[in-house]
Protein backbone atom coordinates (compact mmCIF):
# COMPACT_ATOMS: atom_id res chain seq x y z
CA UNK A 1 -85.10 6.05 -66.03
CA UNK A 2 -84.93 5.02 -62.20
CA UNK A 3 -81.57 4.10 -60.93
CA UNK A 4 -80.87 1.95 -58.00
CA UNK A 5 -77.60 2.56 -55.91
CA UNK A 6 -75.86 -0.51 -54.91
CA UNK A 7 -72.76 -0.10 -52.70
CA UNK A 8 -70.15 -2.65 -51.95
CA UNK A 9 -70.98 -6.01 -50.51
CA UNK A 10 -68.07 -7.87 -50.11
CA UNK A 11 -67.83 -11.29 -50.99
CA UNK A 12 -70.89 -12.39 -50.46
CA UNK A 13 -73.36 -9.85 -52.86
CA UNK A 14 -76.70 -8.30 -52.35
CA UNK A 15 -79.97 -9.45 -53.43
CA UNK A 16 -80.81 -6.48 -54.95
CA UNK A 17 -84.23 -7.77 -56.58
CA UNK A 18 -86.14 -10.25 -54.97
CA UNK A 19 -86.30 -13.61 -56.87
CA UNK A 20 -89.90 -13.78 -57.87
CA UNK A 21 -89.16 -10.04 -59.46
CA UNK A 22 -88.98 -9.22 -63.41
CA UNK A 23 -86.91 -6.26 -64.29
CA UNK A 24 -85.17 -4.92 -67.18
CA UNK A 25 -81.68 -3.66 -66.91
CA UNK A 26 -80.42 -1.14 -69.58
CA UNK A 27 -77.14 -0.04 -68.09
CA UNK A 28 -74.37 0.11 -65.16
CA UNK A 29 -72.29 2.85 -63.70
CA UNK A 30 -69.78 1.17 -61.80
CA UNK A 31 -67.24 4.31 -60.22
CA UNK A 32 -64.46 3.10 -57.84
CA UNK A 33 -61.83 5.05 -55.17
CA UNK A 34 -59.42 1.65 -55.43
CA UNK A 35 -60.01 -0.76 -57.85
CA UNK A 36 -63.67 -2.19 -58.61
CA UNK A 37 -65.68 -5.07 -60.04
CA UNK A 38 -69.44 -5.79 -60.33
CA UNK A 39 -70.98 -8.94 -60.91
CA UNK A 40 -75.16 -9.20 -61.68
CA UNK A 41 -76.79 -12.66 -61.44
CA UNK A 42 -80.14 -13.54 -63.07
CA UNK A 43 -81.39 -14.81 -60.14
CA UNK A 44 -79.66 -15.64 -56.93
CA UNK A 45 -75.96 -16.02 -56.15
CA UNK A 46 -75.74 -19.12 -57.97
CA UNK A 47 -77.44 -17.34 -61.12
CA UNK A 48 -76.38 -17.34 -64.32
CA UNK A 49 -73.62 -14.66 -64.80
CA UNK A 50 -74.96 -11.35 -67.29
CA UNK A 51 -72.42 -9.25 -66.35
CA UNK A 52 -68.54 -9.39 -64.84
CA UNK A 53 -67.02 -5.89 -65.26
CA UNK A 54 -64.04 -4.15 -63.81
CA UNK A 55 -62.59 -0.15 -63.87
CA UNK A 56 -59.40 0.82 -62.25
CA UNK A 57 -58.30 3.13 -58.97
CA UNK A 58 -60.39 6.70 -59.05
CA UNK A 59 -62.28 6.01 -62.38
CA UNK A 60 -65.90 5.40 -63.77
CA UNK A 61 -67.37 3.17 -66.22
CA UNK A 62 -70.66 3.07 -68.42
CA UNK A 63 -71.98 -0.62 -69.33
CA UNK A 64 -74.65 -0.65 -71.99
CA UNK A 65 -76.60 -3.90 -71.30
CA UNK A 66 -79.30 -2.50 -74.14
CA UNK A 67 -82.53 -4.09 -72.20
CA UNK A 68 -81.23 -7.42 -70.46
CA UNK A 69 -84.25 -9.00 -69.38
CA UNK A 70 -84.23 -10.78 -65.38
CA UNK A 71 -86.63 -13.17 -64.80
CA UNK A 72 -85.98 -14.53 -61.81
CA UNK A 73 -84.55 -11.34 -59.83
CA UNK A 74 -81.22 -10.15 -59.76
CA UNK A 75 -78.30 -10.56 -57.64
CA UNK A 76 -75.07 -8.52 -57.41
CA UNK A 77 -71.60 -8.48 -56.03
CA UNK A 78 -69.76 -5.19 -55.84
CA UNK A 79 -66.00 -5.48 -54.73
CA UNK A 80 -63.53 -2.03 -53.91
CA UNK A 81 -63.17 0.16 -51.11
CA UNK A 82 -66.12 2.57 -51.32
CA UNK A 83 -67.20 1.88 -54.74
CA UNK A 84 -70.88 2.04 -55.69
CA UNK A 85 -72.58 0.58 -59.03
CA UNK A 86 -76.00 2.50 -60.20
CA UNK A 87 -78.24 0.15 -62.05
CA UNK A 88 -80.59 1.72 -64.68
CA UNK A 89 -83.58 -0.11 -65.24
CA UNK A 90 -86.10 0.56 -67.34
C-alpha cells in the first residue's frame, strides 16, 4: 500500500490531495515527540471532518479508517512539535 508522509502544518493544514482528486484512505499513523493531533478533511479546509485524532508525548498511534472514500480531495492539519502522520491509501 503507498503511504504519504505528512509533517506538521500548523494551524493552517496542508492540501495534501488536490480537490478534483478521488482517493481511498485505509489508515493513519500519527507518531508525536510532544503531544499530537491530526485532522483529514474531505475536501478543503472547510471539509467535512472524517477524522480528529490525538496520541500523547513520545508515542504512536494506528487509525483504521477501513476504506474511507474522498471525493473531493483531502485536506489535513497536523499539530505537535515534529510529529508526522503517514496516510495509507489504497
Amino acid at each position: 500500500m503507498p503511504t504519504k508522509e505528512v509533517t506538521v502544518s500548523g494551524a493552517v493544514g496542508k492540501q495534501v490531495y488536490a480537490t478534483s482528486t478521488k482517493v481511498i484512505l485505509k489508515s493513519v499513523i500519527l507518531t508525536a515527540v510532544s503531544a499530537a493531533n491530526v485532522v483529514i478533511r474531505d475536501g478543503n479546509a472547510s471539509g467535512t471532518v472524517v477524522l480528529d485524532a490525538s496520541v500523547g508525548a513520545a508515542l504512536s498511534d494506528q487509525f483504521d479508517l477501513g476504506r474511507e472514500r474522498f471525493d473531493k480531495g483531502m485536506h489535513v492539519k497536523v499539530t505537535g512539535t515534529n510529529s508526522k502522520c503517514y496516510l495509507v491509501i489504497e
